[in-house]
Protein backbone atom coordinates (compact mmCIF):
# COMPACT_ATOMS: atom_id res chain seq x y z
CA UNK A 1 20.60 25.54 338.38
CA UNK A 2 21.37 25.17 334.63
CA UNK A 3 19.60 27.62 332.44
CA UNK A 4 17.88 25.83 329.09
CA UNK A 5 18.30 28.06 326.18
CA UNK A 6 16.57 27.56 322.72
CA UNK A 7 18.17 29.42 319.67
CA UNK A 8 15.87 30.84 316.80
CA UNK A 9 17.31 31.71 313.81
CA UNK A 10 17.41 31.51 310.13
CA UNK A 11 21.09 31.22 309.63
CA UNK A 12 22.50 28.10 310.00
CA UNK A 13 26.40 29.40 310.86
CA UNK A 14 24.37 31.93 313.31
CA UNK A 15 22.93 28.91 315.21
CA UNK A 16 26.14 27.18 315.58
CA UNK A 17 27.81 30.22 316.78
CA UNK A 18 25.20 31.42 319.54
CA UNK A 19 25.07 27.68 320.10
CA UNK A 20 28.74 27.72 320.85
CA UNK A 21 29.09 31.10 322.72
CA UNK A 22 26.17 29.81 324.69
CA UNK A 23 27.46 27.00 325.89
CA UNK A 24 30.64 28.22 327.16
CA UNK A 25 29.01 29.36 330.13
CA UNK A 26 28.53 26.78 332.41
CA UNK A 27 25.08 27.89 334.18
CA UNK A 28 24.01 27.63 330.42
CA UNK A 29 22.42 24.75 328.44
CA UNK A 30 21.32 25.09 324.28
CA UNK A 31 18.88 22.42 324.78
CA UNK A 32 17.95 23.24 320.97
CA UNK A 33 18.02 25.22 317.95
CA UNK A 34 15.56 25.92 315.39
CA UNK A 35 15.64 27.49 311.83
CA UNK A 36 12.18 29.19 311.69
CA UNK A 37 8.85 29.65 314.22
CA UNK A 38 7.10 26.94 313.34
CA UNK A 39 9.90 25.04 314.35
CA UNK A 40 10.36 26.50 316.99
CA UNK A 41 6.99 26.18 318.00
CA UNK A 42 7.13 22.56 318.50
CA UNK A 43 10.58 22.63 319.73
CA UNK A 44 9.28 24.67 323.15
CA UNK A 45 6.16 22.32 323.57
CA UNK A 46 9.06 19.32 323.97
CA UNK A 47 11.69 21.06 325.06
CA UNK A 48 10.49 23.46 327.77
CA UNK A 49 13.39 26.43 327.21
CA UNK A 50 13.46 28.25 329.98
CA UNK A 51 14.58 31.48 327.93
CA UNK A 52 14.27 31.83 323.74
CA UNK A 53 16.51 33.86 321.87
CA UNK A 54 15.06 35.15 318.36
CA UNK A 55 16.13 36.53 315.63
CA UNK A 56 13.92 39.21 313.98
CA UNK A 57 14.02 38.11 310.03
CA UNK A 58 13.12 34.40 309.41
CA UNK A 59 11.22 32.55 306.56
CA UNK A 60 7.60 31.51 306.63
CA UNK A 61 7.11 33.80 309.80
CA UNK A 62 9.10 37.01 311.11
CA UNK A 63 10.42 37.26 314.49
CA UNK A 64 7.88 40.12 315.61
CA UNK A 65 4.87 37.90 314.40
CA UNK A 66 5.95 34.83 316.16
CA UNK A 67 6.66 36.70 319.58
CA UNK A 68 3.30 38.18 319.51
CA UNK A 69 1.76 35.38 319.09
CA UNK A 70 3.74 33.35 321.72
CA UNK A 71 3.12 36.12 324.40
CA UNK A 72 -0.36 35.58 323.47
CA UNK A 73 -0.28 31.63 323.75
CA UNK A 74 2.50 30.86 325.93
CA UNK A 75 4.48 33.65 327.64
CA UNK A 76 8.32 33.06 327.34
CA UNK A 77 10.63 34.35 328.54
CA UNK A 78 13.24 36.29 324.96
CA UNK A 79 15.76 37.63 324.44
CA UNK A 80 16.10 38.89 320.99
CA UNK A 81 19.58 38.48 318.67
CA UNK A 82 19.37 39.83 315.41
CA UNK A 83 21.06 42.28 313.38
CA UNK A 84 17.73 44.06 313.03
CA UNK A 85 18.21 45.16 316.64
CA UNK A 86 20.82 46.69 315.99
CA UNK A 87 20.48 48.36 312.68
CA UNK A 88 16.64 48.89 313.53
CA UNK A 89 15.57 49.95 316.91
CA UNK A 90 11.94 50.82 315.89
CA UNK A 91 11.81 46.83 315.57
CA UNK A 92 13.63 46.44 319.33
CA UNK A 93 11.13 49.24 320.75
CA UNK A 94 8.58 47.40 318.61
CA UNK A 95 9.84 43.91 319.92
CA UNK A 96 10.21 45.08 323.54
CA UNK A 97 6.43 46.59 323.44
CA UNK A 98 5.41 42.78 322.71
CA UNK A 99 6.79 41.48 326.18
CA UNK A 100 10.71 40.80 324.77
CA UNK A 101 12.76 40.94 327.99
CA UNK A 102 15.95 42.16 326.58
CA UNK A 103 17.73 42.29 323.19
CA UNK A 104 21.93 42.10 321.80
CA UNK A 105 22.33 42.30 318.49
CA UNK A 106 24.45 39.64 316.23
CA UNK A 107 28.08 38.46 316.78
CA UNK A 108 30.11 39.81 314.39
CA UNK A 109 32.42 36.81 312.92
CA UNK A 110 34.48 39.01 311.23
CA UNK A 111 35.74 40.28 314.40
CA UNK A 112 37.16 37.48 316.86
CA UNK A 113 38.47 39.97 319.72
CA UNK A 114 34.96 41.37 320.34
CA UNK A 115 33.71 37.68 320.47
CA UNK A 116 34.58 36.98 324.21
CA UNK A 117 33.17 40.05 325.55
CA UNK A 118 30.15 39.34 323.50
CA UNK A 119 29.58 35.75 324.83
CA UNK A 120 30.11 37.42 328.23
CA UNK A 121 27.42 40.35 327.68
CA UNK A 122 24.74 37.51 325.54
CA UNK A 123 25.15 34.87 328.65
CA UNK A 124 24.16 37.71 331.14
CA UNK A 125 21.19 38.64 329.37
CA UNK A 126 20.02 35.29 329.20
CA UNK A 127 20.33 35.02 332.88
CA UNK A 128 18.62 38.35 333.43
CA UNK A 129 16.12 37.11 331.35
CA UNK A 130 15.73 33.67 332.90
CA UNK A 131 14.98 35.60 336.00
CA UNK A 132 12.91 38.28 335.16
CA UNK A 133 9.04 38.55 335.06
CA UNK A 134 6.57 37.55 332.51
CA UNK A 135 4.49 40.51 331.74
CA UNK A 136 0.88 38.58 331.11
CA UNK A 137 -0.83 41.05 329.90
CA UNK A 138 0.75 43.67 327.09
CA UNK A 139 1.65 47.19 327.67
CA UNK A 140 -0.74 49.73 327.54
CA UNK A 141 0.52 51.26 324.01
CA UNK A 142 0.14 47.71 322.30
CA UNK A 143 -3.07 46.93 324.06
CA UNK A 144 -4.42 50.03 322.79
CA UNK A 145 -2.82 49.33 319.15
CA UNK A 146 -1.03 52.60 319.31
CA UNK A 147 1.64 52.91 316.59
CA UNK A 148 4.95 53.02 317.49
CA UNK A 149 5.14 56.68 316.71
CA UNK A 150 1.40 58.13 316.98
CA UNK A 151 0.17 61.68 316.96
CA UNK A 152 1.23 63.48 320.76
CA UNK A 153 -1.49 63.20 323.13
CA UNK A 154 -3.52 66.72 324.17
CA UNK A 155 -3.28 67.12 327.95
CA UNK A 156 -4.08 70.08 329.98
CA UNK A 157 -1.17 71.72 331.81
CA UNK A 158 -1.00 71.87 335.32
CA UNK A 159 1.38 73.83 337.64
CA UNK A 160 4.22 72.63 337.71
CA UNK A 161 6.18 72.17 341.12
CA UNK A 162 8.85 74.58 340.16
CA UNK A 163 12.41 73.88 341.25
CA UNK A 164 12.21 70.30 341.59
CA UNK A 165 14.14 68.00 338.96
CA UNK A 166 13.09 64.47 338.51
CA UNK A 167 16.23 62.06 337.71
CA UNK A 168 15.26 58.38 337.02
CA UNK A 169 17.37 55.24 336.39
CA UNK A 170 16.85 52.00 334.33
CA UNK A 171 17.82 49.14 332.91
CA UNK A 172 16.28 45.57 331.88
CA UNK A 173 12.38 46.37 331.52
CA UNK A 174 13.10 50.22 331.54
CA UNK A 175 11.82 50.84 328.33
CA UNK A 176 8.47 50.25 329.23
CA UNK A 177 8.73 51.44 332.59
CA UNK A 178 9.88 54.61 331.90
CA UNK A 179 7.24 54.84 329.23
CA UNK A 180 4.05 53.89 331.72
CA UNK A 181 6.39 56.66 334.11
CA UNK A 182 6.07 59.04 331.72
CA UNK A 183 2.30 58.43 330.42
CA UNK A 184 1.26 59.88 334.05
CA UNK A 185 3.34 63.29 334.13
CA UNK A 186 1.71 66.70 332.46
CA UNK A 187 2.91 68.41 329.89
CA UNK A 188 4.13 71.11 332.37
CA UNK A 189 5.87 68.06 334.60
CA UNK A 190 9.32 69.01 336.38
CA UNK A 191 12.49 68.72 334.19
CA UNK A 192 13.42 65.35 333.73
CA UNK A 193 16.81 63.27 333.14
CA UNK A 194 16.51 59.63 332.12
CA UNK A 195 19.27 57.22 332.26
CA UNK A 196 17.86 53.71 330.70
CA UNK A 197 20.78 51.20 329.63
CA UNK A 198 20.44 51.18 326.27
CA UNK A 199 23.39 51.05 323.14
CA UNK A 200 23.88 53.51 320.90
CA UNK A 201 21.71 54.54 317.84
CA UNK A 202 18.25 53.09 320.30
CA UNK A 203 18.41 55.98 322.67
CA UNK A 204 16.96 58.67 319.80
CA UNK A 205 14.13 56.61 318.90
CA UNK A 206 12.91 55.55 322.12
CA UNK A 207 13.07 59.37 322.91
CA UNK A 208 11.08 60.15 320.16
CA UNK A 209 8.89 56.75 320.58
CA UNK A 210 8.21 58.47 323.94
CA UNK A 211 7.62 61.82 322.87
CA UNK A 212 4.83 60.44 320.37
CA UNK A 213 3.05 59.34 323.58
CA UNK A 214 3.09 60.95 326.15
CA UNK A 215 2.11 64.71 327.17
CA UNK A 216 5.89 66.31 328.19
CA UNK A 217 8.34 67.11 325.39
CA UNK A 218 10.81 64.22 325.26
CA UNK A 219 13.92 64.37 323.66
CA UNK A 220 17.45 62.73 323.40
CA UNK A 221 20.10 65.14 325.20
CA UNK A 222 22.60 66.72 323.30
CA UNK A 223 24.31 68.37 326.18
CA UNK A 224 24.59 72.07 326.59
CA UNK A 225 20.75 72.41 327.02
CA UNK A 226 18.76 74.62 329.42
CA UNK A 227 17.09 72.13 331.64
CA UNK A 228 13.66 73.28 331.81
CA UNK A 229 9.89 72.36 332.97
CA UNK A 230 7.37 70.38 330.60
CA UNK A 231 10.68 68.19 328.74
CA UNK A 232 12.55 64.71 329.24
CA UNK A 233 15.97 64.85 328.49
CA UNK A 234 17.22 60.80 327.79
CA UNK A 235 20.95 60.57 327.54
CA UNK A 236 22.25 59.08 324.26
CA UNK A 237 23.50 55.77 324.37
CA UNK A 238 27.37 56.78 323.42
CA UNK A 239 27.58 59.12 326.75
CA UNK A 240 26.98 59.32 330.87
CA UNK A 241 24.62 62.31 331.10
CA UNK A 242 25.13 65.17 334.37
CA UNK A 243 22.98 67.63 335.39
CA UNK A 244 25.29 71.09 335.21
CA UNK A 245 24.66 74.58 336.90
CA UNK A 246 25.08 77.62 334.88
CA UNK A 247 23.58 81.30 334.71
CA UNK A 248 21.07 81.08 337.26
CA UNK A 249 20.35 77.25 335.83
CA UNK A 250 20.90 73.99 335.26
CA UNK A 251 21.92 73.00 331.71
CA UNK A 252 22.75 69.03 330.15
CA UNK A 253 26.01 67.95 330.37
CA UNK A 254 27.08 64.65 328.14
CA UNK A 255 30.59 62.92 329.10
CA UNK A 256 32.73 60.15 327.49
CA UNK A 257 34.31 59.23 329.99
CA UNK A 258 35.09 55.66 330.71
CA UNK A 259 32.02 53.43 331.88
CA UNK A 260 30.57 52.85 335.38
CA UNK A 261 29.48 49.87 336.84
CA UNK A 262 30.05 48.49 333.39
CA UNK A 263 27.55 51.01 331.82
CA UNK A 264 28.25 54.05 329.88
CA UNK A 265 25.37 56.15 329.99
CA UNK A 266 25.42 54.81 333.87
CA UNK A 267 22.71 56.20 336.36
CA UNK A 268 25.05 56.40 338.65
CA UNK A 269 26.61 59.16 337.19
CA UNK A 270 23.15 61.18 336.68
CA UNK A 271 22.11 60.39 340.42
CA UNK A 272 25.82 61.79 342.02
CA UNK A 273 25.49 65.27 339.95
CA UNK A 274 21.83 65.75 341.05
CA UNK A 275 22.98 64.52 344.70
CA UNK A 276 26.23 67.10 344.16
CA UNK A 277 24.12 69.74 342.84
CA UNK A 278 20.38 69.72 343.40
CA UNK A 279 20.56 68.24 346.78
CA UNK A 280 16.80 68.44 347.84
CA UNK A 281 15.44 69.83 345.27
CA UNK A 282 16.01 66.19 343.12
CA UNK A 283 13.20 63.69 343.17
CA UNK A 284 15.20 59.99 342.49
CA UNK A 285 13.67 57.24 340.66
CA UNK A 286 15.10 53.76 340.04
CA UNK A 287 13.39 51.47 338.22
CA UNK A 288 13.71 47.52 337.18
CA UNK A 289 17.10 46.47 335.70
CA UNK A 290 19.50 43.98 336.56
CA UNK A 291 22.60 44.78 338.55
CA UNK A 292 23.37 47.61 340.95
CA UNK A 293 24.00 50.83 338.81
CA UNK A 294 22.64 53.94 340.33
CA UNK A 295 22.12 52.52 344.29
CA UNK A 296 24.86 54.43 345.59
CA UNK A 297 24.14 57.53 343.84
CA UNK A 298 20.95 57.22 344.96
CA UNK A 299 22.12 56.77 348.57
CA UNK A 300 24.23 59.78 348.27
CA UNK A 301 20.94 62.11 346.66
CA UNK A 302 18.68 60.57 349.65
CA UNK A 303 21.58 62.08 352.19
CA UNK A 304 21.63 65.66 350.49
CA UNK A 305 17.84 65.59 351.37
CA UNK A 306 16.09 64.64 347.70
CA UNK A 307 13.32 62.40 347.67
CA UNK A 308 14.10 59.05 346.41
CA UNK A 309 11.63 56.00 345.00
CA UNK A 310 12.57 52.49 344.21
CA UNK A 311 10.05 50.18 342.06
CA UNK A 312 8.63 47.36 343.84
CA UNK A 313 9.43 43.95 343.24
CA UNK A 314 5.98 42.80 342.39
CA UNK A 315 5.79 45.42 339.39
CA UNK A 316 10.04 45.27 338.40
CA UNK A 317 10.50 42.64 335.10
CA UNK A 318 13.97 42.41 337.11
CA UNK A 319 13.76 43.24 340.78
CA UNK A 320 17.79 44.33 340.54
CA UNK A 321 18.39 47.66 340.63
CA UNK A 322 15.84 48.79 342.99
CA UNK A 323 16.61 45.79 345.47
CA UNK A 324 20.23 46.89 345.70
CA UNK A 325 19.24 50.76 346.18
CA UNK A 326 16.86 49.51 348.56
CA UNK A 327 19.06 47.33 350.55
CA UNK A 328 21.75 50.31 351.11
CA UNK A 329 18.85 52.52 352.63
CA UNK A 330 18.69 54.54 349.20
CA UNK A 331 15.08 54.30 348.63
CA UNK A 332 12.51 56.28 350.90
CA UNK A 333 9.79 54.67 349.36
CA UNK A 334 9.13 51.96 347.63
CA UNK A 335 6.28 52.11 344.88
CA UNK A 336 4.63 50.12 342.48
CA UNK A 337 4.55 51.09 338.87
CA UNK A 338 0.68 52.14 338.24
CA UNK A 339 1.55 54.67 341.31
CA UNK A 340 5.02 56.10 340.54
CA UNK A 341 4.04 58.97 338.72
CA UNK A 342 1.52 60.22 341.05
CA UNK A 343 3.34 59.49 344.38
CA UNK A 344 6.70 61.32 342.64
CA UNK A 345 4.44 64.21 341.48
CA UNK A 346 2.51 64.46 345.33
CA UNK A 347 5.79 64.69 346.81
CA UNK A 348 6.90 67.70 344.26
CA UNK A 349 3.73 69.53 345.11
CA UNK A 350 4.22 68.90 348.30
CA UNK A 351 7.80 70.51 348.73
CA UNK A 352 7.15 73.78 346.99
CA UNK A 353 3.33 73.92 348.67
């Protein structure tokens, strides 16, 4: 079935481009393209799109104003394409907060040999997107109005279930996922490594977008550090990220080696070290994403006896990930969001009880 695209943006050469790159796929249709939101507005009452893409900075009406109001009105499904994604990921976290499926930030005409791969990388967001799920109501932080960096919540520690290690994969939808994950652990929580797909330059805001929300100490990793209780190590978006022993411990480990599954950080990388070297100590997560990173790492932690959790498909923005983990025998359990954090804490209790 042919996808219907609509491009947004300002920049007339930028719409023929997209509208170009778009088009060369042959699942994909640019049914229209429009130079600013009110435009646009009319364009998806006639033309239906099936999936928007949006750039941020437009005349009349910015990008983040026009989403929220269209998530309000009429949930769409967007994908957002603007250099301000790149160059700004407070606006992406801010963009991806207001029900945004995915983001990619602008071709770069200048540079023709990076233009296949990024027709290839834009036409499979667009079909993630296409086939994701509408969130209909907005995330807890924006429903709140809570700024995307606000003042760290008080919570009261709690024992911790010393000796576990939490490891948790993501991809499309992750961000806010990982955030709702995160907004049920206590500031004493188990140590715990985050893989979410994300390029480089993102990964240290959403860690500290994160850590101005919820009760644990999140932080990007920077490899080399002592892996303890009560902190969230994210790996950076240049590097895979391993759990390492050493002195007693487990410290970070960051590698540059050459992508997995297409993705460098990849979860299946964090999910074979904790399988290698926690063994059942590790509690697995996988959340939504597209694609199958992580499912055979997560197979391979469930056989050296961790605990492993897949997101259900009625709570995933893109039942992926956690379908393919599932469908290898990967997942023990399979959980909705609102009770991740509470079933994957219960079964940490439960092993050092």
């Amino acid at each position: 079935m042919t996808i219907k695209v609509l491009v947004v943006d300002d920049s007339a050469l930028m719409r023929k481009l997209l509208t170009e790159l778009i088009s060369a796929a042959p699942d994909l249709e640019v049914v229209g393209s429009a130079p600013d939101a009110h435009a646009a507005r009319e364009m998806i009452k006639t033309l239906n799109p099936d999936v928007l893409t949006l750039d941020v900075q437009m005349p009349r009406m910015d990008g983040l104003e026009f989403l929220e109001r269209l998530m309000r009105l009429r949930p769409t499904r967007v994908v957002m394409v603007s250099a301000f994604t790149e160059a700004g990921s407070e606006t992406t976290l801010r963009a991806l907060e207001l029900g945004a499926i995915d983001f990619i930030g602008k071709p770069r005409a200048d540079n023709p040999a990076a233009i296949s791969e990024y027709a290839d990388e834009l036409a499979e967001k667009i079909r993630g997107a296409a086939s994701a799920r509408l969130r209909r109501e907005p995330s807890r932080s924006v429903a709140a109005a809570t700024p995307v960096f606000a003042a760290k919540p008080t919570v009261a520690p709690r024992t911790s279930a010393a000796g576990n290690i939490i490891f948790v994969g993501a991809s499309t939808g992750g961000t806010e996922a990982i955030k709702d994950l995160l907004l049920g652990f206590p500031a004493d929580c188990p140590p715990t490594l985050v893989v979410q797909h994300m390029p480089e330059g993102f990964t240290a805001s959403f860690a500290k977008r994160l850590d101005s929300l919820c009760a644990p100490r999140v932080v990007e990793a920077q490899g080399g550090e002592r892996v303890e209780p009560g902190t969230v190590y994210v790996a950076p978006g240049h590097s895979h990220l391993r759990i390492r022993r050493q002195a007693g411990g487990y410290v970070t480990e960051l590698l540059s080696t050459p992508p997995v599954n297409r993705h460098r950080p990849s979860v299946e990388v964090l999910f074979d070290s904790a399988a290698e070297l926690v063994g059942r100590n590790a509690l697995g997560v996988i959340l939504t994403g597209m694609g199958k990173d992580g499912a055979q790492g997560l197979l391979r932690m469930r056989q050296a006896g961790a605990r492993t959790f897949g997101q259900d498909e009625a709570s995933s923005v893109v039942y992926g990930m956690p379908r393919e983990a599932a469908l290898v025998g990967a997942v023990e359990e399979v959980v909705s969001l609102d009770n991740m954090a509470r079933k994957v804490l219960a079964s940490a209790a439960r092993s050092v009880a």
